[in-house]
Protein backbone atom coordinates (compact mmCIF):
# COMPACT_ATOMS: atom_id res chain seq x y z
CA UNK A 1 138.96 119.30 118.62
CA UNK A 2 137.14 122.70 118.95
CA UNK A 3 135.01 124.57 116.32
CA UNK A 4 136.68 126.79 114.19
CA UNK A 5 134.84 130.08 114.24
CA UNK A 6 135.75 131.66 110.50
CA UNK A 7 133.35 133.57 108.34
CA UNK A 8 132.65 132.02 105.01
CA UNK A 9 135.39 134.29 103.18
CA UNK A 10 138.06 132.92 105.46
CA UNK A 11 136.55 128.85 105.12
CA UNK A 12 137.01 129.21 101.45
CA UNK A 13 140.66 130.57 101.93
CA UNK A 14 141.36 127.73 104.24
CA UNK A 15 140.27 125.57 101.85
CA UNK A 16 142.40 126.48 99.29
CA UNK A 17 145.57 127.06 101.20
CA UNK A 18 145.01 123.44 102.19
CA UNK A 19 145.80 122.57 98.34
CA UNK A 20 147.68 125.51 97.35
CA UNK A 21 149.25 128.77 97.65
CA UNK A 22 147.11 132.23 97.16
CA UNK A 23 147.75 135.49 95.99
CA UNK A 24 145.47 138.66 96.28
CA UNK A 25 144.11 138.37 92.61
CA UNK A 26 143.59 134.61 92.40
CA UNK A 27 141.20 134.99 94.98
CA UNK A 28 139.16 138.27 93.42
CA UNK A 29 138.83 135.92 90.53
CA UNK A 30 138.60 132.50 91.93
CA UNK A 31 136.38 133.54 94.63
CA UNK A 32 134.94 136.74 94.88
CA UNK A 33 137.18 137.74 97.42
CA UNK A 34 138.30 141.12 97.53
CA UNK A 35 140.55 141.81 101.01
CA UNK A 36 142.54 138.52 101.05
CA UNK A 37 144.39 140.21 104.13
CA UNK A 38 141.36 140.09 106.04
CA UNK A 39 140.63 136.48 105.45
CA UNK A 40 144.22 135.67 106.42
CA UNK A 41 144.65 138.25 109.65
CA UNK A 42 141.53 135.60 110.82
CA UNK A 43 143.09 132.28 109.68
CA UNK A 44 146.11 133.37 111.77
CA UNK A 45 144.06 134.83 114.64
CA UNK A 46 142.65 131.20 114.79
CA UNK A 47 146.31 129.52 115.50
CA UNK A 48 147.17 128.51 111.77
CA UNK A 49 150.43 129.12 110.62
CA UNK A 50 150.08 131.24 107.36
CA UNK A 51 153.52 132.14 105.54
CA UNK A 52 153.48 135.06 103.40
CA UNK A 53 156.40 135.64 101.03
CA UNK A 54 156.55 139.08 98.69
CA UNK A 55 157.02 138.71 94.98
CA UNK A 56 157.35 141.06 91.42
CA UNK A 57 154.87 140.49 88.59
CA UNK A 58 156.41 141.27 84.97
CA UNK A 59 155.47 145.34 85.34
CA UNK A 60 157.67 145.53 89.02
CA UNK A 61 154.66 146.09 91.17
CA UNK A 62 154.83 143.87 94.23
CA UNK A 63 152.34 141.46 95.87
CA UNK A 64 152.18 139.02 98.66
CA UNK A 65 151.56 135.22 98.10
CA UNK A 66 149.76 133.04 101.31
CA UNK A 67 150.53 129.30 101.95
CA UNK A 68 150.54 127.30 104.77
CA UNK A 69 153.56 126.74 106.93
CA UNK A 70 153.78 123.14 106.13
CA UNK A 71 153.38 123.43 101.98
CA UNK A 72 156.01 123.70 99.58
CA UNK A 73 156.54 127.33 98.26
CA UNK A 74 154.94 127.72 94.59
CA UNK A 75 157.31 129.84 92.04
């Protein structure tokens, strides 16, 4: 198994995709993180297979939501 060269943003997103799905403001408040994108362009520039799927919040305005390719989808 080879090392996985991530910077410490995109270890902690890792992490957390490996229990959950992410969104762009769960990660400014869970973990500091402000460019989720970033973190994930690197995840999938290191071969893992991150799903993104588009949603509506309650005002219209759209976001994306990260999970792996092998977790169930959360609402």
């Amino acid at each position: 198994m080879r090392e996985l060269r991530l910077k410490p943003q995109a270890r902690k997103i890792l992490l957390h995709l490996e229990r959950q799905s992410i969104s762009p403001m769960e990660a400014l408040l869970v973990h500091g993180i402000y460019r989720l994108s970033a973190s994930i362009h690197e995840l999938r520039a290191e071969g893992f297979k991150v799903l993104t799927t588009m949603h509506k919040d309650a005002s219209g305005k759209k976001y994306a939501r990260y999970h792996m390719a092998n977790q169930r989808k959360a609402a």
